[in-house]
C-alpha atoms as a PDB file:
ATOM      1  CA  UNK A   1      24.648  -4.028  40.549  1.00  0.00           C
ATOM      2  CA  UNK A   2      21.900  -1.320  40.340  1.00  0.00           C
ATOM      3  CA  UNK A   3      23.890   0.687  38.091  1.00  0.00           C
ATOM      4  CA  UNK A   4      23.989  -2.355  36.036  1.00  0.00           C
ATOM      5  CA  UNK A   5      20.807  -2.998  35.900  1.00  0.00           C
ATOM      6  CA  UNK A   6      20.256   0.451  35.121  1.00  0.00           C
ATOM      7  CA  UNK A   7      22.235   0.407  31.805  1.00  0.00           C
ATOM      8  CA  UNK A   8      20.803  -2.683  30.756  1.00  0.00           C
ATOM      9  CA  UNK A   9      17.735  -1.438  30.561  1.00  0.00           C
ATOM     10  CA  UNK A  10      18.503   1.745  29.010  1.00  0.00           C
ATOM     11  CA  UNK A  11      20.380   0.108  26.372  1.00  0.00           C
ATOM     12  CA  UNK A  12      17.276  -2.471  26.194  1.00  0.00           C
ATOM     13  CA  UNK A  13      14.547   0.482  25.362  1.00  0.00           C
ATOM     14  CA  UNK A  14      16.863   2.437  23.269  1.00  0.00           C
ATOM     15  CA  UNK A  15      16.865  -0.978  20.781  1.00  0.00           C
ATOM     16  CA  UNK A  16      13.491  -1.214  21.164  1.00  0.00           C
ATOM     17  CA  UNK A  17      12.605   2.698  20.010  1.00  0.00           C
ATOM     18  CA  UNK A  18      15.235   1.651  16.893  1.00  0.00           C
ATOM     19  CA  UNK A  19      13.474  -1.348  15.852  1.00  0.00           C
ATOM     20  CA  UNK A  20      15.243  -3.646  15.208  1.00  0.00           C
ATOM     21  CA  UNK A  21      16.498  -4.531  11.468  1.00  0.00           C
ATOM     22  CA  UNK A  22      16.014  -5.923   8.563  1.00  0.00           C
ATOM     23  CA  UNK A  23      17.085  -9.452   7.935  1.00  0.00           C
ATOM     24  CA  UNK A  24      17.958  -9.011   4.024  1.00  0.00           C
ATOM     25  CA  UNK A  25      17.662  -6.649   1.283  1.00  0.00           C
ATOM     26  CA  UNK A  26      17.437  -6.352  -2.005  1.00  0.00           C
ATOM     27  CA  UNK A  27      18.689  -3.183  -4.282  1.00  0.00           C
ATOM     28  CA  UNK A  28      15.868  -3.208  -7.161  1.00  0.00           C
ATOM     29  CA  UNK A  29      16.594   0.627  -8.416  1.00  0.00           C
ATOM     30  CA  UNK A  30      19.320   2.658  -8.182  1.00  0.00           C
ATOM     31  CA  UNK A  31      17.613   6.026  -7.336  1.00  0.00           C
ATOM     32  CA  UNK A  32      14.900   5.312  -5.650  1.00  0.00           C
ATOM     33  CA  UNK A  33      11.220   5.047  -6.967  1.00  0.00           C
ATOM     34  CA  UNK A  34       7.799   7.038  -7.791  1.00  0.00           C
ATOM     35  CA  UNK A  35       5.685   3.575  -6.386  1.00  0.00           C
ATOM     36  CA  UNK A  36       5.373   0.122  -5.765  1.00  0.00           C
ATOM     37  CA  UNK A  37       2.874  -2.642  -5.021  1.00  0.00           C
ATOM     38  CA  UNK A  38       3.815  -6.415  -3.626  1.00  0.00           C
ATOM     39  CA  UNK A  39       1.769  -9.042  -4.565  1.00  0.00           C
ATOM     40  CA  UNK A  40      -0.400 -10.169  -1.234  1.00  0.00           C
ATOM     41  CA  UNK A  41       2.139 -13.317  -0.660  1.00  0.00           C
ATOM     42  CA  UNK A  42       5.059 -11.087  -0.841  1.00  0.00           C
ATOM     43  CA  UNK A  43       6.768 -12.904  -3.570  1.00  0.00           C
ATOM     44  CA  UNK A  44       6.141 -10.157  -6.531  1.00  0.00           C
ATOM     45  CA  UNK A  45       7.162  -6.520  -6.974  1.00  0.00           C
ATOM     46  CA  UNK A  46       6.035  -4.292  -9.281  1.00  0.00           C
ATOM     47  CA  UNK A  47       7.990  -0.976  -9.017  1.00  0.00           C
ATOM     48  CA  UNK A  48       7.791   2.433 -10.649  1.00  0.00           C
ATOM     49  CA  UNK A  49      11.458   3.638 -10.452  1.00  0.00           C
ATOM     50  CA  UNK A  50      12.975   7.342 -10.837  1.00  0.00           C
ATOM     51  CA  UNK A  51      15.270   6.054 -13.844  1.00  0.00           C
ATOM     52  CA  UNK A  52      14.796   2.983 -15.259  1.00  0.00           C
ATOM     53  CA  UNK A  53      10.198   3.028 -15.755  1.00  0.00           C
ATOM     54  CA  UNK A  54       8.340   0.144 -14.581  1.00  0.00           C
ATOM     55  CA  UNK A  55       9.433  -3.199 -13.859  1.00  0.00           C
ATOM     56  CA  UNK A  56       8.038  -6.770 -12.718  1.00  0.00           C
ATOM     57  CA  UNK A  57       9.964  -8.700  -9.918  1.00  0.00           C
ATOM     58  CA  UNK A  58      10.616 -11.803  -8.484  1.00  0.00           C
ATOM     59  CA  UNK A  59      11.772 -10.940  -5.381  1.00  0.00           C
ATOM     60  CA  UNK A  60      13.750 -13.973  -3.535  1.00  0.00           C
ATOM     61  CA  UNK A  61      15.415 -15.093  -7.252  1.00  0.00           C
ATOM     62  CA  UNK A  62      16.638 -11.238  -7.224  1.00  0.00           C
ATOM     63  CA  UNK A  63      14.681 -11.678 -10.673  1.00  0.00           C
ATOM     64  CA  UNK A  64      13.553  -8.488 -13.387  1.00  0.00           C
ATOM     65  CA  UNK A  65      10.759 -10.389 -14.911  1.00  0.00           C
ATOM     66  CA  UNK A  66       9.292  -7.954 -17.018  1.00  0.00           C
ATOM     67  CA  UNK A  67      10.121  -4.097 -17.913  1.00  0.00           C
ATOM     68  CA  UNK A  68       6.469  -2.242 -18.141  1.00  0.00           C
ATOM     69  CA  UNK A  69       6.882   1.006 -20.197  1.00  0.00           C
ATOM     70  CA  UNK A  70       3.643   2.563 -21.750  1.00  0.00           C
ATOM     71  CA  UNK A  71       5.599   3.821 -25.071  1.00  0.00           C
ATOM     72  CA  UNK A  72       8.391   1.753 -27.059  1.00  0.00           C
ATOM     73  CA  UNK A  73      11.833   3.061 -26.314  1.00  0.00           C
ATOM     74  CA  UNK A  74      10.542   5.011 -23.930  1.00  0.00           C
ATOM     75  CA  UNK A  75      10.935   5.010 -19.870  1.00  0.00           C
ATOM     76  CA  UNK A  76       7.377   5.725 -18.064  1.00  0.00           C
ATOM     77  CA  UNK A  77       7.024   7.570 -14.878  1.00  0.00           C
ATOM     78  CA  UNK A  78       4.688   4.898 -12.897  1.00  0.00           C
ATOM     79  CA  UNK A  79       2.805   6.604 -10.318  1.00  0.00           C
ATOM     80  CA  UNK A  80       0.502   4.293  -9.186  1.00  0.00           C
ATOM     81  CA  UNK A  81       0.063   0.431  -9.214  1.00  0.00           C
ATOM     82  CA  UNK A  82      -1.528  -2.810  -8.412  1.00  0.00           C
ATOM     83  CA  UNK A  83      -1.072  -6.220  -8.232  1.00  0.00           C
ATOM     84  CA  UNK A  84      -4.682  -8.279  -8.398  1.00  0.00           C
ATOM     85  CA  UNK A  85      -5.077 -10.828  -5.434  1.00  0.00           C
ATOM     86  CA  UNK A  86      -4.601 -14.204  -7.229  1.00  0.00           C
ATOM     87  CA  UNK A  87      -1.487 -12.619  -8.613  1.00  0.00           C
ATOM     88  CA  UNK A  88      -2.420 -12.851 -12.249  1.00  0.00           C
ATOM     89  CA  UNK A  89      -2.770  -9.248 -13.305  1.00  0.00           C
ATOM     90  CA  UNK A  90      -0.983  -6.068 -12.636  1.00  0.00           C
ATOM     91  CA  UNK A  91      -2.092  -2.415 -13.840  1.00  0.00           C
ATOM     92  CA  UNK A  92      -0.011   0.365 -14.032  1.00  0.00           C
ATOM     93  CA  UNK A  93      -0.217   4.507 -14.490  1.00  0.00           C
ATOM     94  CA  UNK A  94       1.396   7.216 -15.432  1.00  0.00           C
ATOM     95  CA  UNK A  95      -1.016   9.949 -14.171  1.00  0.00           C
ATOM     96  CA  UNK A  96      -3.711   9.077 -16.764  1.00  0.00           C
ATOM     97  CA  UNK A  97      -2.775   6.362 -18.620  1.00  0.00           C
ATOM     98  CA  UNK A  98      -3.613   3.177 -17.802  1.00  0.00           C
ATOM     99  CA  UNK A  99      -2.072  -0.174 -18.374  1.00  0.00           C
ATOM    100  CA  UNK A 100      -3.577  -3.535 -17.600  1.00  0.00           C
ATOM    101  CA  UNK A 101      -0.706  -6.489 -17.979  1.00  0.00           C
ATOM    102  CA  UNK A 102      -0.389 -10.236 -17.787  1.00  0.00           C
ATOM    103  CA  UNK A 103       2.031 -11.174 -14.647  1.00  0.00           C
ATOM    104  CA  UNK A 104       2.376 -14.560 -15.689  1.00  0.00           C
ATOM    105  CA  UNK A 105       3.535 -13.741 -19.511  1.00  0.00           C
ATOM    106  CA  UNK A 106       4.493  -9.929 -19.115  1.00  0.00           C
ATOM    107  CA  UNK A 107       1.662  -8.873 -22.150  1.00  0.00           C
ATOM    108  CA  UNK A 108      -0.088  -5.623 -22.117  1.00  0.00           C
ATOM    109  CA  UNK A 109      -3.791  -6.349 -22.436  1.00  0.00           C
ATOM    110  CA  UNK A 110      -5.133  -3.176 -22.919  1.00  0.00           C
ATOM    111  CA  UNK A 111      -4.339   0.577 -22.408  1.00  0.00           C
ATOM    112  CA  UNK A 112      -6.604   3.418 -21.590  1.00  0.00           C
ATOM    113  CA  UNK A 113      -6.988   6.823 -20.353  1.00  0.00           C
ATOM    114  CA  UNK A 114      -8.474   7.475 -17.387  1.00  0.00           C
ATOM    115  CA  UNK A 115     -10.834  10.502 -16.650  1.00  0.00           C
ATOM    116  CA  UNK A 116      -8.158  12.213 -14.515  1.00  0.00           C
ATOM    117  CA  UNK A 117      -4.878  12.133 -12.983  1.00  0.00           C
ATOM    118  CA  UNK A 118      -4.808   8.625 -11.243  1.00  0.00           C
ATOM    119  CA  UNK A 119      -3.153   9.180  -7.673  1.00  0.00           C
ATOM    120  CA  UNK A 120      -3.722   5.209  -6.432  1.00  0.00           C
ATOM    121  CA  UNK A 121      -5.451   2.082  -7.618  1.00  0.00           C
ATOM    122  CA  UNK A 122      -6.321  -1.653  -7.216  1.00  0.00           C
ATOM    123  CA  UNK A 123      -7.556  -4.663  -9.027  1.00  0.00           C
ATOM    124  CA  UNK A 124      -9.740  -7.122  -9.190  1.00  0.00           C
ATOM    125  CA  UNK A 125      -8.781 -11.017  -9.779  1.00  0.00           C
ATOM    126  CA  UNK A 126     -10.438 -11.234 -13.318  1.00  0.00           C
ATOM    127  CA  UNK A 127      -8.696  -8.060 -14.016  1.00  0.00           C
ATOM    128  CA  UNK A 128     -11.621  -6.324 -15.786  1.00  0.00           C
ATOM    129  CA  UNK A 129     -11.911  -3.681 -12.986  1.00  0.00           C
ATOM    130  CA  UNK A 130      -9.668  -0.889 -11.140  1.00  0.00           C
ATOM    131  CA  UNK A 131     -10.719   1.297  -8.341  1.00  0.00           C
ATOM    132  CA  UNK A 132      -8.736   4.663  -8.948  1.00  0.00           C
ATOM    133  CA  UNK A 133      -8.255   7.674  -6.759  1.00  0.00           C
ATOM    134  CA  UNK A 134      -8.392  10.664  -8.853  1.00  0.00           C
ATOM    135  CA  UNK A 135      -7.521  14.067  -8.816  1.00  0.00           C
ATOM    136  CA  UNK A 136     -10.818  14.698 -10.043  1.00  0.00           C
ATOM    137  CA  UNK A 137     -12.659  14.623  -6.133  1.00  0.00           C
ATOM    138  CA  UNK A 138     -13.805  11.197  -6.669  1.00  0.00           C
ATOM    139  CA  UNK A 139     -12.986   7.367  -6.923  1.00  0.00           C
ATOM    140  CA  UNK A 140     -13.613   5.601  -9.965  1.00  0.00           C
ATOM    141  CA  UNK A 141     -14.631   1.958 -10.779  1.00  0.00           C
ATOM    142  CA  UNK A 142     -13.065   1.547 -14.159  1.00  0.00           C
ATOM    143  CA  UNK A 143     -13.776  -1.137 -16.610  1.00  0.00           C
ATOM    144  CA  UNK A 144      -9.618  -1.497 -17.418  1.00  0.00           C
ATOM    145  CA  UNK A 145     -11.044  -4.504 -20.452  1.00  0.00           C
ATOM    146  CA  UNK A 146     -14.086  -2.563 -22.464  1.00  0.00           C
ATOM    147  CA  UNK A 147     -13.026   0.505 -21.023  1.00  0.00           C
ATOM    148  CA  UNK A 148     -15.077   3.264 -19.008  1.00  0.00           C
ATOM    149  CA  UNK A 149     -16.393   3.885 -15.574  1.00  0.00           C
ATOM    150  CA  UNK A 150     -18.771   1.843 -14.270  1.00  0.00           C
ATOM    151  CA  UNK A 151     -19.282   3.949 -10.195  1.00  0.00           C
ATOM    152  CA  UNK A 152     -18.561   7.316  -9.504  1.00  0.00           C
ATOM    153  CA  UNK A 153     -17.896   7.111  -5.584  1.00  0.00           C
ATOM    154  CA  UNK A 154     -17.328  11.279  -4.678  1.00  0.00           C
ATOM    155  CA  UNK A 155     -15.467  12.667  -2.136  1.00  0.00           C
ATOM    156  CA  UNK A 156     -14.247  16.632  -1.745  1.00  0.00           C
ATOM    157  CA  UNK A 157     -10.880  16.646  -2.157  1.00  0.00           C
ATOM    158  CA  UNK A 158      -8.224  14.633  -4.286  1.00  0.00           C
ATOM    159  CA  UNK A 159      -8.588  10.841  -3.693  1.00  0.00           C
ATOM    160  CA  UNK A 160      -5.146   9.889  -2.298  1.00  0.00           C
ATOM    161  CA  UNK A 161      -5.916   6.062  -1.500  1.00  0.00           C
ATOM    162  CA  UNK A 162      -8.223   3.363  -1.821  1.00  0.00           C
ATOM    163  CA  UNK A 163      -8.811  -0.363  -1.521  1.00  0.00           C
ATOM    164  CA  UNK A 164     -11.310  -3.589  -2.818  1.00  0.00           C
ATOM    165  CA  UNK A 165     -12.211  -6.362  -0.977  1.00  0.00           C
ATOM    166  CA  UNK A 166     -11.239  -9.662  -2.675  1.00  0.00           C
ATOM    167  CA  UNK A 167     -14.805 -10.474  -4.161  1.00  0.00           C
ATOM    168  CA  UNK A 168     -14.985  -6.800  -4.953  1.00  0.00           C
ATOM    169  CA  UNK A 169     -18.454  -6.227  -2.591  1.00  0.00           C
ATOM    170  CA  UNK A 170     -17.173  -3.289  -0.740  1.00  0.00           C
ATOM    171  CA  UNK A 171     -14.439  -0.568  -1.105  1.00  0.00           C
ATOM    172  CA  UNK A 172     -12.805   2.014   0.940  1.00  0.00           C
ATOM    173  CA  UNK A 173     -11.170   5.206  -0.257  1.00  0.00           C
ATOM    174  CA  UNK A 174      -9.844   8.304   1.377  1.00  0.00           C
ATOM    175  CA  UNK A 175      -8.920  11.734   0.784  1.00  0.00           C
ATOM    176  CA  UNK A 176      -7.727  15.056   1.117  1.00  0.00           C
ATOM    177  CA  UNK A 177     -10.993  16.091   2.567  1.00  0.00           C
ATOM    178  CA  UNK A 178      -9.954  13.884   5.709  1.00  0.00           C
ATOM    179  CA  UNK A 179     -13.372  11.853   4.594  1.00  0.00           C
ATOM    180  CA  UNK A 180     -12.907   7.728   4.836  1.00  0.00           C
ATOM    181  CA  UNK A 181     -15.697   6.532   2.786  1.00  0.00           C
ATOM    182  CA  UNK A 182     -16.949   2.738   2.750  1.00  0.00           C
ATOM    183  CA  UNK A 183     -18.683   1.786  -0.609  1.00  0.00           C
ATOM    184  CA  UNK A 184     -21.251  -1.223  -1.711  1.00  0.00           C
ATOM    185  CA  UNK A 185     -19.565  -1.749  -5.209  1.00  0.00           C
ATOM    186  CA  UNK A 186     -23.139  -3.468  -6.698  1.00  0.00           C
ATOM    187  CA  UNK A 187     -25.077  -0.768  -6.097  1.00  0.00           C
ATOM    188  CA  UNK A 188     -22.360   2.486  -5.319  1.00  0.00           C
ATOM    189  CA  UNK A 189     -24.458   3.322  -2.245  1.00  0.00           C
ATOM    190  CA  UNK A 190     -22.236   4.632   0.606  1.00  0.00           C
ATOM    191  CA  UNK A 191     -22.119   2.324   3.308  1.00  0.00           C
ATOM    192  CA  UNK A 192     -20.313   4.300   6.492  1.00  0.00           C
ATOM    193  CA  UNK A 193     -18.058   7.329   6.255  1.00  0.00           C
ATOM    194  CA  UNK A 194     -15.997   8.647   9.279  1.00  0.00           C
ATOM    195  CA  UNK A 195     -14.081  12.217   9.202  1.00  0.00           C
ATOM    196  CA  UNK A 196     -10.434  12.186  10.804  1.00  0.00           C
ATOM    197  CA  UNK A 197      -8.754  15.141  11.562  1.00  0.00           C
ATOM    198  CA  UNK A 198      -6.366  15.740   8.754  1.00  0.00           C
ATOM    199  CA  UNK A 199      -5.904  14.029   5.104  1.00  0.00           C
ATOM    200  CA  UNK A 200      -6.000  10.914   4.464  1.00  0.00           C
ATOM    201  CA  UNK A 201      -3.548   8.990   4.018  1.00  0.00           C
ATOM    202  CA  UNK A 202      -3.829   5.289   3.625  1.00  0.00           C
ATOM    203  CA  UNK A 203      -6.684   3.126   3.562  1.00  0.00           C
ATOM    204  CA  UNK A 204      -6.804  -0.704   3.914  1.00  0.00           C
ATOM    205  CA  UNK A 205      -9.470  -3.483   4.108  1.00  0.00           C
ATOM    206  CA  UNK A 206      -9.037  -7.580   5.115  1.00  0.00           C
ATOM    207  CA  UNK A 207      -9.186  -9.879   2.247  1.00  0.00           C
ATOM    208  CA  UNK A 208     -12.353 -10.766   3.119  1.00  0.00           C
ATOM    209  CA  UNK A 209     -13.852  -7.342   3.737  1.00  0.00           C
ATOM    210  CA  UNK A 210     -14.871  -7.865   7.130  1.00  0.00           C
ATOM    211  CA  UNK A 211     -12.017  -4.929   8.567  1.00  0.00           C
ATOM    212  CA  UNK A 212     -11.449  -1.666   7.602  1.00  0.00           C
ATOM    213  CA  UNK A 213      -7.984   0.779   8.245  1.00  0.00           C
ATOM    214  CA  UNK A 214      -7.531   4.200   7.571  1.00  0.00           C
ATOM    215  CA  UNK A 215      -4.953   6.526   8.771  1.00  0.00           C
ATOM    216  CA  UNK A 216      -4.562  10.537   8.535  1.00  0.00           C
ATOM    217  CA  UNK A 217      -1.606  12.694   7.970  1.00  0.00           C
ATOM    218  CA  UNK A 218      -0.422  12.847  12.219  1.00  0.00           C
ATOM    219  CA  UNK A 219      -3.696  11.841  13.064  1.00  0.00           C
ATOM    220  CA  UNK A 220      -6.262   9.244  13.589  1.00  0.00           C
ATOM    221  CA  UNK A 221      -5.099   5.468  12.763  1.00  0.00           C
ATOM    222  CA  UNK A 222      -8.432   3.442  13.242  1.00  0.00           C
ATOM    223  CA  UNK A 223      -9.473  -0.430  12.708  1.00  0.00           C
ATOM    224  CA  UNK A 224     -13.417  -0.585  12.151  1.00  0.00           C
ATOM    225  CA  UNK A 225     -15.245  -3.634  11.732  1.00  0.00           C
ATOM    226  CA  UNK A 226     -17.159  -3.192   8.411  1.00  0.00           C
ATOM    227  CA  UNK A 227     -19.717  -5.321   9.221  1.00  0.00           C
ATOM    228  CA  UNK A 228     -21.298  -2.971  11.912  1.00  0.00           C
ATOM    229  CA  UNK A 229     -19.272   0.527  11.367  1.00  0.00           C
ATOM    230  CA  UNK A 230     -18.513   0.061  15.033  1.00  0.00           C
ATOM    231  CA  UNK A 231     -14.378   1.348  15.896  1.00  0.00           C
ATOM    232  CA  UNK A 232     -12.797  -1.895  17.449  1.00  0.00           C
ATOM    233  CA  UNK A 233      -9.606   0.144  18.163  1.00  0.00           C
ATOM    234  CA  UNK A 234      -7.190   3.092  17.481  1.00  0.00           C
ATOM    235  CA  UNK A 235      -3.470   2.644  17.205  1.00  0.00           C
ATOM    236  CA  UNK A 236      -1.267   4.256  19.158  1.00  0.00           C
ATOM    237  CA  UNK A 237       0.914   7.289  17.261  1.00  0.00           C
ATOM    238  CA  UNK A 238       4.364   6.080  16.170  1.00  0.00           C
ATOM    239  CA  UNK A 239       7.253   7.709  13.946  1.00  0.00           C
ATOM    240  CA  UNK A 240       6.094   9.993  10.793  1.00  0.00           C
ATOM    241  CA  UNK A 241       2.972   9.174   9.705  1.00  0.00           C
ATOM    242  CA  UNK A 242       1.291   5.703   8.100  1.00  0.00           C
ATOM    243  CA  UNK A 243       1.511   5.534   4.144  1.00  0.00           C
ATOM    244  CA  UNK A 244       1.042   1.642   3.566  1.00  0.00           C
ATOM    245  CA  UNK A 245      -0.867  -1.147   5.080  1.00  0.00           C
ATOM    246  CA  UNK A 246      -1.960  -4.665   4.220  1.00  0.00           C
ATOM    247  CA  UNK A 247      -4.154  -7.054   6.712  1.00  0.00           C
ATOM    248  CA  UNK A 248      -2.929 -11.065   6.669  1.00  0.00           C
ATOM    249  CA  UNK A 249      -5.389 -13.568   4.944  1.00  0.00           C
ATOM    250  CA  UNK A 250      -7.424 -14.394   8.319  1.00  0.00           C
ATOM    251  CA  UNK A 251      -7.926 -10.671   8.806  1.00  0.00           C
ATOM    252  CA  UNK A 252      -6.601 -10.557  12.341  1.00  0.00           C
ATOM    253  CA  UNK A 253      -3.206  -9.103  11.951  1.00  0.00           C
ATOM    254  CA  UNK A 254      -2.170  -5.585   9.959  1.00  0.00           C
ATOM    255  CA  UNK A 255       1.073  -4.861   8.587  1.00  0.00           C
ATOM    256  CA  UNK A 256       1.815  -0.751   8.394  1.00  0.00           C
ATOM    257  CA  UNK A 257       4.855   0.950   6.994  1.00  0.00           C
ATOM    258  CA  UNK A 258       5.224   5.092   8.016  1.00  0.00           C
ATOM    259  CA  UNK A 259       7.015   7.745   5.976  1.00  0.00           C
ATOM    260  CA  UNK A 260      10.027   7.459   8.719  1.00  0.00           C
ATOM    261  CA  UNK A 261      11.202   4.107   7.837  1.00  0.00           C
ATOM    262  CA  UNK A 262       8.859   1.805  10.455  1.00  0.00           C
ATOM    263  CA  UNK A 263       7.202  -0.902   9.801  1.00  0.00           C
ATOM    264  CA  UNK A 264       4.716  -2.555  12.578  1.00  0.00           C
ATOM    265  CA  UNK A 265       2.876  -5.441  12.852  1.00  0.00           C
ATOM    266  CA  UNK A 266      -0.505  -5.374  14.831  1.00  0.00           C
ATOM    267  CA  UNK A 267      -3.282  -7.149  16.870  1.00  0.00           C
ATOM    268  CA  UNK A 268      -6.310  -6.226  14.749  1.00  0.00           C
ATOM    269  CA  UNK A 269      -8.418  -6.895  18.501  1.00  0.00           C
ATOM    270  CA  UNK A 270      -5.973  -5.397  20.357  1.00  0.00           C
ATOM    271  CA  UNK A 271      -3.941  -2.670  18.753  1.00  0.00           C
ATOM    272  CA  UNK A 272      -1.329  -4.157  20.484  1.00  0.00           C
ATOM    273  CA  UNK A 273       2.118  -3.396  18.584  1.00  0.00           C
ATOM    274  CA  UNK A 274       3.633  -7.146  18.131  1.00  0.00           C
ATOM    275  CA  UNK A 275       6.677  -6.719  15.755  1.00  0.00           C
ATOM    276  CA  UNK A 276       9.028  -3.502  14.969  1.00  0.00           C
ATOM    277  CA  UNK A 277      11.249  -3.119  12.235  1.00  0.00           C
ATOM    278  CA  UNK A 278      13.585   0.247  11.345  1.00  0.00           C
ATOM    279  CA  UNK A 279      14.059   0.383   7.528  1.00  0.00           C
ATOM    280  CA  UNK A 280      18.263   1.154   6.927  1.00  0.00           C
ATOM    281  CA  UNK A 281      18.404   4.382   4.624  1.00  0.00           C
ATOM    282  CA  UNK A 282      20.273   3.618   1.343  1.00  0.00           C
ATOM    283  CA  UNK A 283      22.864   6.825   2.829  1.00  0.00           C
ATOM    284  CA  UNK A 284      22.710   8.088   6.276  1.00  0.00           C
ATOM    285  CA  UNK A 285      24.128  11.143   5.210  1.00  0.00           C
ATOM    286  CA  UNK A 286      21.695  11.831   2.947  1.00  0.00           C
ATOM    287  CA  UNK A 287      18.723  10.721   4.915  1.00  0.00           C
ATOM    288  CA  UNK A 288      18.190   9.016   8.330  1.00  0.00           C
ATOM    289  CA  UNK A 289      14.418   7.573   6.592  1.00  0.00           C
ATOM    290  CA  UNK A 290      13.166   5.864   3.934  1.00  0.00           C
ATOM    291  CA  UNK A 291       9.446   5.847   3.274  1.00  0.00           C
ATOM    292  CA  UNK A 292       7.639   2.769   3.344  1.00  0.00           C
ATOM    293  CA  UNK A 293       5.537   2.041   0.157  1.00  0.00           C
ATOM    294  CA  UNK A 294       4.334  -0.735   0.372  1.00  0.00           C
ATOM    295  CA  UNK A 295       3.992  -3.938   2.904  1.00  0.00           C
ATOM    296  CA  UNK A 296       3.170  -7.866   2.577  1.00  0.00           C
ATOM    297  CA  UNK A 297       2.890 -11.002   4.267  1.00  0.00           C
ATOM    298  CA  UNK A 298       5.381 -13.561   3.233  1.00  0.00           C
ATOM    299  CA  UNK A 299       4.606 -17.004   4.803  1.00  0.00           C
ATOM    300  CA  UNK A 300       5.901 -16.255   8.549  1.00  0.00           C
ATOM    301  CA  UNK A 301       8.320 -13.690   7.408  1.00  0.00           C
ATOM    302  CA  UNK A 302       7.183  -9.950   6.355  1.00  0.00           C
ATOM    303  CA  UNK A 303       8.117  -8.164   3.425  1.00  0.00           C
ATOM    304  CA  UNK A 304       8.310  -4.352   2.512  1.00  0.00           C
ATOM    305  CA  UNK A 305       9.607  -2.110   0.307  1.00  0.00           C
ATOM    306  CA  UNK A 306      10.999   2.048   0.613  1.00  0.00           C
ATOM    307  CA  UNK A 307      10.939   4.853  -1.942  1.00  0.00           C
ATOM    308  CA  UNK A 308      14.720   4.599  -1.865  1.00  0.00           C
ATOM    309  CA  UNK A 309      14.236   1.605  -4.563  1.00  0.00           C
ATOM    310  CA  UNK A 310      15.366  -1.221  -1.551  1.00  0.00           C
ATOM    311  CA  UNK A 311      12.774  -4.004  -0.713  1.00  0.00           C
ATOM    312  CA  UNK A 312      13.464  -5.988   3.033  1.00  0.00           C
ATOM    313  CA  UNK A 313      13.033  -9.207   4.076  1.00  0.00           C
ATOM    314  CA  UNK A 314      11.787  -8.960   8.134  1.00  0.00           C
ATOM    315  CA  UNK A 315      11.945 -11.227  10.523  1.00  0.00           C
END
C-alpha cells in the first residue's frame, strides 16, 4: 500500500512540473512568427509571421481578418505590435516604420518613421499615441496621427519592453541596462526606477496603473505597487525566463508566459502560483519549447500565443 502511495505521488508531481495542457489550439502561421499582441479580452490576434507579413485575427472563428503589409505586393517583417485597450486600433513595425490601422475596418491611418529601430510598443485608446522601445537608449512617446515625439523617457541600454496604463498617466519601460523605469506621461518626470540584476526583459502594468511587473533575463520577477514604489512580492523562479505578461481588469491576478513554453497565472498579493500550463511544441524533435509571446485574459478561460505561429486556448 505504501509503495502505492508512493507512485501516486510521484506520478502526481511529475504532472504537476509538466503543466498540464492546453485545451485547444489554433495553427495561425506555418513557420512560426517575429511577434504578436492579443487584444486584452483575448479575442484578437495580431501576428507578425516568418512567411506570410502581418495579419489581423479573430481567434475563436479561426478568422484572417485583415493582412497588414507596409508596401503593396510586398510581405513585411513585423517586429513589434500593439493592440489599443478598447480594441479599436492596432500599430505595427518593421524596425522603423510605423503603421497605425483601423481593427474594426482593416484601414491604414497613417505611416511613419520612427527615430530608431522600434524593439516594442503600445497604444493608446484614441490611437494618437505609441510608447516605443528603441534601439536608440530611450523610450519614445510618439504622436502615431501628426507624427513626432512628444517624451523622451532615457534609459542606457536598448529599450527591450514597455507598457501604458489605460488613461495613459504612467508608463513603465525596461532595458538592457537592467534599469525598470516608472514614468508620469504629463509631465515625463521619472516616478521610481529599480535596478535588477540582469536585462530586462518584460515589463507590465494593471489596467488601471495601480501595479507594476518587471522581470530580468534569470533574474528578479517583481510586483510593485505604483502607488507607493513599495515591492508587494517577488515570484518564485520557474522554467526559462519571463518574456510576456498581462494583469486581469481588477488588477489582482497576472498572467506570464516564459521562453520555455510556461504559462502561469498569479496572486498579485500573494505570488502564489494558481494555474500552470506547458505550451505543446509544433515538433518535439525539433524543439521540446515554444516561447511564449504574448498572454490574455479570455472571460474565465486564458489565452496565449508561441513564436512557433500556434495560439492556445487554457483552461
Amino acid at each position: 500500500m505504501k509503495v502505492y502511495l508512493l507512485v501516486l505521488s510521484v506520478l502526481f508531481l511529475m504532472a504537476c512540473s509538466r503543466g498540464a495542457p492546453p485545451e485547444k489550439q489554433w495553427e495561425m502561421a506555418a513557420r512560426g512568427a517575429y511577434s504578436a499582441s492579443l487584444s486584452v479580452d483575448g479575442k484578437f490576434l495580431l501576428l507578425g509571421s516568418v512567411h506570410h507579413g502581418g495579419s489581423y485575427w479573430q481567434i475563436d472563428e479561426f478568422e484572417r481578418l485583415y493582412n497588414w503589409n507596409h508596401e503593396a505586393n510586398k510581405l513585411s517583417g513585423i517586429v513589434a505590435s500593439a493592440i489599443s485597450d478598447n480594441g479599436k486600433f492596432a500599430t505595427t513595425s518593421d524596425h522603423r516604420k510605423i503603421v497605425l490601422w483601423n481593427a474594426k475596418t482593416g484601414e491604414a491611418f497613417w505611416l511613419w518613421e520612427a527615430p530608431a529601430d522600434i524593439r516594442a510598443m503600445d497604444l493608446s485608446n484614441d490611437g494618437q499615441f505609441a510608447l516605443l522601445g528603441l534601439e536608440s537608449y530611450e523610450a519614445v512617446l510618439f504622436d502615431i496621427k501628426n507624427g513626432g515625439v512628444e517624451l523622451r523617457l532615457t534609459h542606457e541600454g536598448i529599450v527591450q519592453t514597455v507598457d501604458m496604463s489605460t488613461d495613459m498617466s504612467i508608463a513603465m519601460s525596461g532595458g538592457d541596462d537592467s534599469w525598470v523605469k516608472v514614468w508620469d506621461l504629463q509631465s515625463g518626470k521619472e516616478l521610481f526606477s529599480w535596478q535588477l540584476l540582469n536585462q530586462i526583459k518584460v515589463v507590465a502594468i494593471s489596467q488601471d496603473g495601480r501595479y507594476g511587473f518587471a522581470s530580468s533575463h534569470r533574474g528578479e520577477s517583481n510586483i510593485w505597487d505604483l502607488t507607493t514604489g513599495n515591492l508587494i512580492t517577488q515570484l518564485p523562479k520557474v522554467g526559462g525566463h519571463f518574456q510576456s505578461a498581462r494583469f486581469n481588469k481588477s488588477g489582482k491576478k497576472l498572467l506570464t508566459g516564459t521562453s520555455s513554453g510556461q504559462v502561469h497565472l498569479w496572486d498579485v498579493a500573494t505570488g502564489e502560483m494558481k494555474e500552470y500550463w506547458q505550451l505543446a511544441p509544433r515538433n518535439s524533435w525539433v524543439s521540446k519549447n515554444t516561447q511564449v509571446l504574448d498572454v490574455a485574459f479570455n472571460e474565465k478561460q486564458y489565452k496565449a500565443v508561441g513564436a512557433n505561429g500556434i495560439t492556445y486556448l487554457l483552461k
